[in-house]
C-alpha atoms as a PDB file:
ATOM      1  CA  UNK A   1     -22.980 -43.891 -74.542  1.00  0.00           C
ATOM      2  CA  UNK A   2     -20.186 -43.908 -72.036  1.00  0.00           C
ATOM      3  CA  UNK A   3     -17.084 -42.310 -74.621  1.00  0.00           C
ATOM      4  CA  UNK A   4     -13.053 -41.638 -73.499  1.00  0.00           C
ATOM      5  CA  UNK A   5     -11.143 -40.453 -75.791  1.00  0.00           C
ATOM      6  CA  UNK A   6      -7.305 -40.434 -75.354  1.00  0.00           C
ATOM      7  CA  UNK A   7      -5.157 -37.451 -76.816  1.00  0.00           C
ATOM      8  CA  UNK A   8      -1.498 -36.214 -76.858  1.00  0.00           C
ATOM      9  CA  UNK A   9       0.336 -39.068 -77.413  1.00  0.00           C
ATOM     10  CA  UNK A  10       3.688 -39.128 -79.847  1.00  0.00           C
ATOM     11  CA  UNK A  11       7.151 -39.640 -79.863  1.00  0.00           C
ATOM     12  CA  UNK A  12       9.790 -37.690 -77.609  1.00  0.00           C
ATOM     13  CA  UNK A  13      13.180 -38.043 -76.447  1.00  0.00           C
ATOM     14  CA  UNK A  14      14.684 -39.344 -73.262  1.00  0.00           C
ATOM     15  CA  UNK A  15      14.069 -36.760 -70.484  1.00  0.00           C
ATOM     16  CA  UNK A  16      11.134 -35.246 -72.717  1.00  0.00           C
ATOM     17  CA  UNK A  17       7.778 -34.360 -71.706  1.00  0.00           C
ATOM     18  CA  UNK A  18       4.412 -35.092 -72.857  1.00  0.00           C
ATOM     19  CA  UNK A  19       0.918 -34.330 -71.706  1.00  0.00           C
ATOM     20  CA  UNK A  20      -1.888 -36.592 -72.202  1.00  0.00           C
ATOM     21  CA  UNK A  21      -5.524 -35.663 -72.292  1.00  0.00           C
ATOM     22  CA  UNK A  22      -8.983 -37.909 -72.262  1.00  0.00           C
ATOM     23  CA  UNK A  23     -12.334 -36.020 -72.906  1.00  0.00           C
ATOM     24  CA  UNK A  24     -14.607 -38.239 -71.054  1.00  0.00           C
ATOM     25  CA  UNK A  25     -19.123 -38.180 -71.918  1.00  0.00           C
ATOM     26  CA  UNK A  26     -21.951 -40.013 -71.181  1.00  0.00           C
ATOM     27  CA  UNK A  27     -21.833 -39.225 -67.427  1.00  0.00           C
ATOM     28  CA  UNK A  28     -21.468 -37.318 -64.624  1.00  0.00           C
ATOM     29  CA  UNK A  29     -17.561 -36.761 -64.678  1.00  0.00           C
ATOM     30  CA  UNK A  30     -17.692 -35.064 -61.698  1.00  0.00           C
ATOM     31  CA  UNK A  31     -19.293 -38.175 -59.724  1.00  0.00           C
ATOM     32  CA  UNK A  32     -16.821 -40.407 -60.359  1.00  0.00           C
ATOM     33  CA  UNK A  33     -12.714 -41.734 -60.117  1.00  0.00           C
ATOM     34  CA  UNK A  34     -10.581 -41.304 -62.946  1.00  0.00           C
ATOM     35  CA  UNK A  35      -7.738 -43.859 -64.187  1.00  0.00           C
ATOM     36  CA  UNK A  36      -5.089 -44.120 -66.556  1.00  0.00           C
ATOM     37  CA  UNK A  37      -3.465 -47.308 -67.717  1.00  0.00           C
ATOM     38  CA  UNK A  38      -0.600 -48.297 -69.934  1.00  0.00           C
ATOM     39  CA  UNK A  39       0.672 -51.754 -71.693  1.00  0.00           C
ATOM     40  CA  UNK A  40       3.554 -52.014 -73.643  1.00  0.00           C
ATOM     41  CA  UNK A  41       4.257 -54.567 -75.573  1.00  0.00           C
ATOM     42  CA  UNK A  42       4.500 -58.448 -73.712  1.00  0.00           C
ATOM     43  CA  UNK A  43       3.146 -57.024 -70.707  1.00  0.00           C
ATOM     44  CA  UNK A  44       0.225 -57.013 -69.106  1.00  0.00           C
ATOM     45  CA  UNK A  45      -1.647 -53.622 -68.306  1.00  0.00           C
ATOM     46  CA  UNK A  46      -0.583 -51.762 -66.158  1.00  0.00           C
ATOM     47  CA  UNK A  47      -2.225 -49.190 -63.593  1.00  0.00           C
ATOM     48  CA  UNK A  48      -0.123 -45.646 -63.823  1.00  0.00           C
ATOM     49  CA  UNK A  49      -2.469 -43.080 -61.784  1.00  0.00           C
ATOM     50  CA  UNK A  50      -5.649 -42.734 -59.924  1.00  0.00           C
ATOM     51  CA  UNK A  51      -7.742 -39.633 -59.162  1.00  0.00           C
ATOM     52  CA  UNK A  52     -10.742 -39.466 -56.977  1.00  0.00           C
ATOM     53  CA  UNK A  53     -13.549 -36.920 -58.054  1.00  0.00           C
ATOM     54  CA  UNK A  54     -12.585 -33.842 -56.690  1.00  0.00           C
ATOM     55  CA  UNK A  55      -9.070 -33.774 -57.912  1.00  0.00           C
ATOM     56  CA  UNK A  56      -7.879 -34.025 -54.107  1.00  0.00           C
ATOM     57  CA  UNK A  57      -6.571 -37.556 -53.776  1.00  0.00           C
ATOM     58  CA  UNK A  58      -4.118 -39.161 -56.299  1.00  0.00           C
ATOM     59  CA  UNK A  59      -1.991 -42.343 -55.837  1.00  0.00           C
ATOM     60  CA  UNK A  60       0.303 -43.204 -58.300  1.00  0.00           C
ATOM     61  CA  UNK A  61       2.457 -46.647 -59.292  1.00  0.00           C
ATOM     62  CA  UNK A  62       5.940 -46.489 -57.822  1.00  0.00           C
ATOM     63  CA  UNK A  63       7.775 -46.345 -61.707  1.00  0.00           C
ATOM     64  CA  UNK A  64       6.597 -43.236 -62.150  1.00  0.00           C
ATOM     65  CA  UNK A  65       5.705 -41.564 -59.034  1.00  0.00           C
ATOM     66  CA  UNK A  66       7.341 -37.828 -59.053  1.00  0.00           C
ATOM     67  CA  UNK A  67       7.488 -37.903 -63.062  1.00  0.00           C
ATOM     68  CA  UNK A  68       4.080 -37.928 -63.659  1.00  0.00           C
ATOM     69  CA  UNK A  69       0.769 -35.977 -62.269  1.00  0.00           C
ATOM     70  CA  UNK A  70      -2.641 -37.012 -62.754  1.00  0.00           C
ATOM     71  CA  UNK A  71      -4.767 -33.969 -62.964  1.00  0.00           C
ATOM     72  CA  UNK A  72      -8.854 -33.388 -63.392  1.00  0.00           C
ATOM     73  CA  UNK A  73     -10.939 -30.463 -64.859  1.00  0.00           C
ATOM     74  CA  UNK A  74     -14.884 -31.257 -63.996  1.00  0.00           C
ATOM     75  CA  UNK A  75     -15.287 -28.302 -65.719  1.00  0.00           C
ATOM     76  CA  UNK A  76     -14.017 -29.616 -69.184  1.00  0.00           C
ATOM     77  CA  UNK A  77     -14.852 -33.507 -68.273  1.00  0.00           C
ATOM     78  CA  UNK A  78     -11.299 -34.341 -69.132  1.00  0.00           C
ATOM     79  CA  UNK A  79      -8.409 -36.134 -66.947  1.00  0.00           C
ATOM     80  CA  UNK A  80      -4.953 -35.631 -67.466  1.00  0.00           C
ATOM     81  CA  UNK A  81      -1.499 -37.040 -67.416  1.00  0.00           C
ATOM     82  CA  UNK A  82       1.488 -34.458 -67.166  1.00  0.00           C
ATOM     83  CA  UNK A  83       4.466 -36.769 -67.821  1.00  0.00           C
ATOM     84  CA  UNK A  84       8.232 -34.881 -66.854  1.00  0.00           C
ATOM     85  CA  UNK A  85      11.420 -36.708 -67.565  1.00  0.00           C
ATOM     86  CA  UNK A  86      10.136 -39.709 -69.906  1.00  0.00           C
ATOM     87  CA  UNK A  87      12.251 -42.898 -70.264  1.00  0.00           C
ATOM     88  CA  UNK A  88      12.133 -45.439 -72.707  1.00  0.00           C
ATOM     89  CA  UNK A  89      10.377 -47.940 -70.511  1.00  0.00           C
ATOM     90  CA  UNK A  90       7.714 -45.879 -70.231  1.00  0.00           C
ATOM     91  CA  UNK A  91       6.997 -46.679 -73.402  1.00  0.00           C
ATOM     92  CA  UNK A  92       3.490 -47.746 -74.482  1.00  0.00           C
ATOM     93  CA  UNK A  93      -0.501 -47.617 -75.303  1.00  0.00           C
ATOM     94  CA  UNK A  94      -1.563 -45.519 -72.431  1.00  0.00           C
ATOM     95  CA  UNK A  95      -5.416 -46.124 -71.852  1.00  0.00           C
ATOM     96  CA  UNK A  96      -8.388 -43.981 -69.872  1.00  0.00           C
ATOM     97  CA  UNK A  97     -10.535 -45.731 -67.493  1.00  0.00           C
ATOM     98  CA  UNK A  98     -13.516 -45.310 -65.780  1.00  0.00           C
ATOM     99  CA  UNK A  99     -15.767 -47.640 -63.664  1.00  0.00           C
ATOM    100  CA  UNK A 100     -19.368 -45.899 -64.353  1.00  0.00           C
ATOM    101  CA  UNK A 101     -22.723 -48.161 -63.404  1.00  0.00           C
ATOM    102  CA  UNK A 102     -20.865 -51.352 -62.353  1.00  0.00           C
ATOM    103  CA  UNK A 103     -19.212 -51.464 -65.954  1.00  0.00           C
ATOM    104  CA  UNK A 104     -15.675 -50.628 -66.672  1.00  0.00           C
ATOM    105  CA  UNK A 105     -14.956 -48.568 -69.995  1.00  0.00           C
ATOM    106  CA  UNK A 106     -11.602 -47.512 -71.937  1.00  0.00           C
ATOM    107  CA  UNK A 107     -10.794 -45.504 -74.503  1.00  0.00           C
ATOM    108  CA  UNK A 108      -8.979 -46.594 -77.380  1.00  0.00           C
ATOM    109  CA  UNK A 109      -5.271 -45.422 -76.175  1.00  0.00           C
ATOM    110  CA  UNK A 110      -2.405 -43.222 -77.415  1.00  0.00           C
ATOM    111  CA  UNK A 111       1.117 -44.290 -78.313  1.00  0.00           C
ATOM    112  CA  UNK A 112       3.833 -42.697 -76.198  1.00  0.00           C
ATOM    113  CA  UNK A 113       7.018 -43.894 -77.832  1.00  0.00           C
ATOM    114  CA  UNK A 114      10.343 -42.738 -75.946  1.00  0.00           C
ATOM    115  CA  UNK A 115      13.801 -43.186 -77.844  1.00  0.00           C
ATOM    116  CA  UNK A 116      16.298 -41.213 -79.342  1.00  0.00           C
END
């Protein structure tokens, strides 16, 4: 019973900011990494962020490193994505992830939709 569930998602301008959330239950949050994805349309999915479990280590893909910070609360089983000065590529279904007993599981995605 393994459940993400993407918030925060909408339409903003170029240079905007938007923060995503994704309540994660079903298991021990705490124990394990924390990813988000995106895929905008023709493209394949793409990896945006990583976290590991304690919040300590990120890493990041290169078209939006320094714009956006991945962020955990073990507290509140949720992950984060702060996103600062948006651009119309970025652009798309952005999707948790989580690799939990050998199985990989999503959540259902939010729309981010940059343009003027």
């Amino acid at each position: 019973q393994v459940q993400l569930v993407e918030s925060g998602g909408g339409l903003v301008q170029p240079g905007g900011s938007l923060r995503l959330s994704c309540a994660a239950s079903g298991f021990t949050f705490s124990s394990f990494a924390m990813r988000w994805y995106r895929q905008a349309p023709g493209t394949e999915r793409e990896l945006v962020a990583i976290i590991n479990t304690g919040g300590g280590s990120t890493n990041y893909a290169g078209s939006v490193k320094g714009r956006f910070t991945i962020s955990r609360d073990n507290a509140k089983n949720t992950v984060y994505l702060q996103m600062i000065s948006l651009k119309p590529e970025d652009t798309a279904v952005y999707y948790c992830y989580a690799r939990v007993r050998n199985m990989d599981y999503w959540g259902k995605g939010t729309l981010v939709t940059v343009s003027a």
